[in-house]
N, C-alpha and C. Protein backbone atom coordinates (compact mmCIF):
# COMPACT_ATOMS: atom_id res chain seq x y z
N UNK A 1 10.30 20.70 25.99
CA UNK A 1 9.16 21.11 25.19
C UNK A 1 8.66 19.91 24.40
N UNK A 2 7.67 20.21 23.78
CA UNK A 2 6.97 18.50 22.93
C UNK A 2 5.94 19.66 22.11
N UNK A 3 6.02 18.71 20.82
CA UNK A 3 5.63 19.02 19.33
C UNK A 3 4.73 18.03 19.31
N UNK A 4 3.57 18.38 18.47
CA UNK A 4 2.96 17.09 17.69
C UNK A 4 2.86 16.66 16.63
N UNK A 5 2.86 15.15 16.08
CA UNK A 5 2.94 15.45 14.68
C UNK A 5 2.06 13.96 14.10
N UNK A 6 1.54 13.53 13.26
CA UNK A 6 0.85 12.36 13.13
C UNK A 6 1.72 11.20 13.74
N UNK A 7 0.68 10.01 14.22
CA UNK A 7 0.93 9.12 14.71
C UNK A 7 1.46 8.56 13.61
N UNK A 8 2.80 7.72 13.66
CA UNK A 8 3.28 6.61 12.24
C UNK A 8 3.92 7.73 11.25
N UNK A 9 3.96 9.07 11.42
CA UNK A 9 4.35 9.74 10.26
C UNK A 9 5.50 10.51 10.84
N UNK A 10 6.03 10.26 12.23
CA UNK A 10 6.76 11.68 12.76
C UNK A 10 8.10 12.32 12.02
N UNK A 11 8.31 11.39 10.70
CA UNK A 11 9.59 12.00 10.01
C UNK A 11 9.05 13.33 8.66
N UNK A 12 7.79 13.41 8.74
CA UNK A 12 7.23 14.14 7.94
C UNK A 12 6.66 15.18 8.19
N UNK A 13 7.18 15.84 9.28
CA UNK A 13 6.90 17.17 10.13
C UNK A 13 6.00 17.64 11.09
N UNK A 14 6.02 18.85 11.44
CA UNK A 14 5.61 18.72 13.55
C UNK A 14 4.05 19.48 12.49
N UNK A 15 3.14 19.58 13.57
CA UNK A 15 1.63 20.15 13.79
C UNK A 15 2.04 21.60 13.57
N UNK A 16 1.71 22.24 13.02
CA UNK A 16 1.37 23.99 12.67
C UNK A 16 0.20 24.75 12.46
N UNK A 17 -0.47 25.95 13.14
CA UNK A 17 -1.47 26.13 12.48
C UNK A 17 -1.07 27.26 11.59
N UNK A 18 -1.57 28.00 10.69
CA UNK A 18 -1.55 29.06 9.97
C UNK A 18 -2.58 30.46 10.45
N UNK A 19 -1.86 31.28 10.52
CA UNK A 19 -2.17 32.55 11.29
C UNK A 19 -2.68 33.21 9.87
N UNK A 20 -3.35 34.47 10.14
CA UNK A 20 -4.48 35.74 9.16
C UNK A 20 -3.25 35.64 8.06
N UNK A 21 -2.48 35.51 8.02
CA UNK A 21 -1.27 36.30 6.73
C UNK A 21 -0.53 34.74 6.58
N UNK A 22 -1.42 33.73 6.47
CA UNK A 22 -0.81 32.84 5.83
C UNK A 22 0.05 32.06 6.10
N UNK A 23 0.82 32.04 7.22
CA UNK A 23 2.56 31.48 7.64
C UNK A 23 1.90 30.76 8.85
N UNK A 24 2.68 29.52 8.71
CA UNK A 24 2.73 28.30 9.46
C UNK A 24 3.64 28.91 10.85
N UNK A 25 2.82 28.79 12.05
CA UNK A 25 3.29 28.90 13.40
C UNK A 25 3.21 27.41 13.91
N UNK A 26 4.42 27.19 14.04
CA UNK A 26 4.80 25.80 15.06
C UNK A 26 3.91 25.67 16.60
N UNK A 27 3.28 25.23 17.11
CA UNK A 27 2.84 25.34 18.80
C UNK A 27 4.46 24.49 19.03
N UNK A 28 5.07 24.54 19.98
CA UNK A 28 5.71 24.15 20.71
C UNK A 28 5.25 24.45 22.47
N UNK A 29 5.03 23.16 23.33
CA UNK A 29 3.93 23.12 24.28
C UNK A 29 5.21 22.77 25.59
N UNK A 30 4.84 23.62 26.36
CA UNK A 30 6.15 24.04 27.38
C UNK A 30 5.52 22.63 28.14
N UNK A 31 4.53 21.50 28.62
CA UNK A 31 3.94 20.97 29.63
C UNK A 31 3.09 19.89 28.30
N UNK A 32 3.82 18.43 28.88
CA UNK A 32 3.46 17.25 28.02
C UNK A 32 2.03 17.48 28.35
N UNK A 33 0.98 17.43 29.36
CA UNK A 33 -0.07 17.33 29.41
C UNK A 33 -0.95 18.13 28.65
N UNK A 34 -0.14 19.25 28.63
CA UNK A 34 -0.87 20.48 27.46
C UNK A 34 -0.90 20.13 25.69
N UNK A 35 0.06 19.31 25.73
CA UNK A 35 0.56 18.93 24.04
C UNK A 35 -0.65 17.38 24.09
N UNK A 36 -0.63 16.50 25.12
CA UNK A 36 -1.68 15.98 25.01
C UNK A 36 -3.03 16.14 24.97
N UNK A 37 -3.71 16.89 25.77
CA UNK A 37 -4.90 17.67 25.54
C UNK A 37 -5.39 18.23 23.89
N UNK A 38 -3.98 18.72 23.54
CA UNK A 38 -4.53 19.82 22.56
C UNK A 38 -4.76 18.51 21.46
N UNK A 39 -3.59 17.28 21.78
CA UNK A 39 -3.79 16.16 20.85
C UNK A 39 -5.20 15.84 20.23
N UNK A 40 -5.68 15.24 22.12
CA UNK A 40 -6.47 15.37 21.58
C UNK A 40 -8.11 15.80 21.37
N UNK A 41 -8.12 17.32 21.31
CA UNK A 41 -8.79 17.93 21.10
C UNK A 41 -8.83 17.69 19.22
N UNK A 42 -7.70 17.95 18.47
CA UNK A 42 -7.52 17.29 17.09
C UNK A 42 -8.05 16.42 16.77
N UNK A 43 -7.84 14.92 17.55
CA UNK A 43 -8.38 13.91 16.87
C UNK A 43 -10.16 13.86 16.98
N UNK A 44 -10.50 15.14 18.35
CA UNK A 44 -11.95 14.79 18.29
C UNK A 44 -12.50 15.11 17.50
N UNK A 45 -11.73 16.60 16.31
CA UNK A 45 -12.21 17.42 15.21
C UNK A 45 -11.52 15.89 13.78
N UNK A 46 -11.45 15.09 14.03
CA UNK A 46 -11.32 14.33 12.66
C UNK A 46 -9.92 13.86 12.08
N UNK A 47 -9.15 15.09 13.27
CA UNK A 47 -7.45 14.29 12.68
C UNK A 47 -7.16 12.84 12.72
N UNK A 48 -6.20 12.24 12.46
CA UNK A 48 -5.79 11.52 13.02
C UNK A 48 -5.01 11.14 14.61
N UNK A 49 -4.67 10.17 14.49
CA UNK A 49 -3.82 9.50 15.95
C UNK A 49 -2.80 10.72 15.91
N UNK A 50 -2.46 11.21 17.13
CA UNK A 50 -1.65 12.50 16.85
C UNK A 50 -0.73 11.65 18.17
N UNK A 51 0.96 11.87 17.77
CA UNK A 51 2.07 11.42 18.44
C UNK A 51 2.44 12.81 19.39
N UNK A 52 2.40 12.67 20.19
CA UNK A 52 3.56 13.43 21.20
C UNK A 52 5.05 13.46 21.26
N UNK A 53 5.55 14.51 20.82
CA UNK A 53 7.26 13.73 21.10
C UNK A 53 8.17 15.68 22.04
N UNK A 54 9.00 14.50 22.84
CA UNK A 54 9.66 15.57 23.61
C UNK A 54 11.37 15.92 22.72
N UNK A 55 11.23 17.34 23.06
CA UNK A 55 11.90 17.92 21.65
C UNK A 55 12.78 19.14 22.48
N UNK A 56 14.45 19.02 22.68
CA UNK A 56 15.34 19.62 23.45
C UNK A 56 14.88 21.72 22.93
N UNK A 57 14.29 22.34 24.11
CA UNK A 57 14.00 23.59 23.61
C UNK A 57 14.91 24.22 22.87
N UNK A 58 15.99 24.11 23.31
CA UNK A 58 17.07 25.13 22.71
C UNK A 58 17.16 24.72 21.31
N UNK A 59 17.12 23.41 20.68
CA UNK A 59 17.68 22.51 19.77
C UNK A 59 16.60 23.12 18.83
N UNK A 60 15.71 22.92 19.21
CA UNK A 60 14.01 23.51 18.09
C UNK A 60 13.90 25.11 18.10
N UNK A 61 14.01 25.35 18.85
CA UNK A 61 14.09 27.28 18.91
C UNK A 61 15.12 27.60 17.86
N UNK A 62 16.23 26.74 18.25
CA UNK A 62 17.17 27.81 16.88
C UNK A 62 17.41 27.15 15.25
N UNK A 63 16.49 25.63 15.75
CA UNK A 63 16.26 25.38 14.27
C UNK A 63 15.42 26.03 13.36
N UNK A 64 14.31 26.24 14.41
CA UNK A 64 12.92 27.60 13.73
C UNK A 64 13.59 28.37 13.30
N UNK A 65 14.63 29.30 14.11
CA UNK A 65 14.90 29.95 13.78
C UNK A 65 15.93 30.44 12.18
N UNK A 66 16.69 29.17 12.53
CA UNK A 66 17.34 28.98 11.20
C UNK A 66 17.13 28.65 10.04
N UNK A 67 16.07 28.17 9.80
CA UNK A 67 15.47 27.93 8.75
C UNK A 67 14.15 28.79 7.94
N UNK A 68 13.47 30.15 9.67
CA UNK A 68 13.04 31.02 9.47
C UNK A 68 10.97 30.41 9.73
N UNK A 69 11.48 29.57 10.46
CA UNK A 69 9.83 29.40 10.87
C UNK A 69 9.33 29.70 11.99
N UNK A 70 8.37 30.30 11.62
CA UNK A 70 7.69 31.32 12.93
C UNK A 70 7.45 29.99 14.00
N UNK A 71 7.01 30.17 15.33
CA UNK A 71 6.90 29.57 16.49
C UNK A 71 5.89 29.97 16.95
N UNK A 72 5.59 29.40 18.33
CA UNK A 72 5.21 29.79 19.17
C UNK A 72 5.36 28.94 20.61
N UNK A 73 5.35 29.36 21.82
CA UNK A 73 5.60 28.72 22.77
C UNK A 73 4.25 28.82 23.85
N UNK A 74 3.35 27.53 23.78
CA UNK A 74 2.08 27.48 25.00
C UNK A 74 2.55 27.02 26.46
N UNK A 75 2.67 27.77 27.35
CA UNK A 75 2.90 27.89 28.58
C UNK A 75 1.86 26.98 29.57
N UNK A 76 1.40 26.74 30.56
CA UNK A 76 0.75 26.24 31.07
C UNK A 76 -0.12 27.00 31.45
N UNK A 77 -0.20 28.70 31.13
CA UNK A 77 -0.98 29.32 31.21
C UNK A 77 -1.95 30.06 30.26
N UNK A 78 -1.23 29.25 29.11
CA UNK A 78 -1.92 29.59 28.20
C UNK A 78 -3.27 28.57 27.52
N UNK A 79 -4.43 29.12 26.87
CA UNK A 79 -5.65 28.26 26.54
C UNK A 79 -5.59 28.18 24.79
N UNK A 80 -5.24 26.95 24.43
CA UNK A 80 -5.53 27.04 23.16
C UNK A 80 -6.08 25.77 22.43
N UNK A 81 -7.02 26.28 21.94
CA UNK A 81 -7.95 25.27 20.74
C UNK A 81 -7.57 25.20 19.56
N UNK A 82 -7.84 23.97 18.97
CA UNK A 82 -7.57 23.72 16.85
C UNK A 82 -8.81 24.96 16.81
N UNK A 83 -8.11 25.84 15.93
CA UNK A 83 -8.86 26.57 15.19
C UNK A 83 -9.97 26.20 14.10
N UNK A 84 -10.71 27.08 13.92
CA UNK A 84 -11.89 26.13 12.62
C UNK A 84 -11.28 26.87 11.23
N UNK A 85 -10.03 26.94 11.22
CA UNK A 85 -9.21 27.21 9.61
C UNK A 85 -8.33 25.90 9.64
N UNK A 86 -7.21 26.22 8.29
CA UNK A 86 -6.35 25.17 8.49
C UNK A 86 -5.33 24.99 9.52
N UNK A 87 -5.07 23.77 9.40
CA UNK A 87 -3.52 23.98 10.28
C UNK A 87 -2.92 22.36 9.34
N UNK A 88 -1.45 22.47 9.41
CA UNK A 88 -0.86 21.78 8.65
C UNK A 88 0.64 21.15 9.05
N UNK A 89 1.18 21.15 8.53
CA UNK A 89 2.45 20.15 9.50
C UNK A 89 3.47 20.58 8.30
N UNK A 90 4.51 21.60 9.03
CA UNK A 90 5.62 21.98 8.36
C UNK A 90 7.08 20.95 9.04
């Protein structure tokens, strides 16, 4: 799986957007090409340089879990755009 998180910053947490009720959902992107795309679709909306990094599934699933942060997992079948709300880096 692969996370994104600013270019030069990756010790300061992965890409999240925030869902209707407020709580930071992780994308975790099953297909590097998909985590690149969505990159950068970001930087065309104004982010910055956005890093790609490949991230052991099991290892991140039960850290979410342990620490109690929602997820989510984009498949190669799935279509997803930066939303026009926030999104933030937990």
């Amino acid at each position: 799986m692969f996370i994104l998180t600013i270019n030069g910053r990756e010790t300061e947490g992965a890409y999240s957007v925030i869902n209707d009720e407020g709580e930071h959902i992780l994308y975790l992107f099953q297909e590097e090409d998909d985590a690149v795309r969505y990159a950068m679709m970001l930087e065309d909306d104004g982010y910055p340089e956005m890093h790609v990094i490949e991230i052991e599934d099991e290892v991140m699933v039960k850290t979410c879990e342990m620490h109690g942060y929602q997820y989510t997992v984009i498949t190669p079948d799935d279509i997803v755009i930066p939303p026009n709300t926030e999104h933030d880096f937990i």
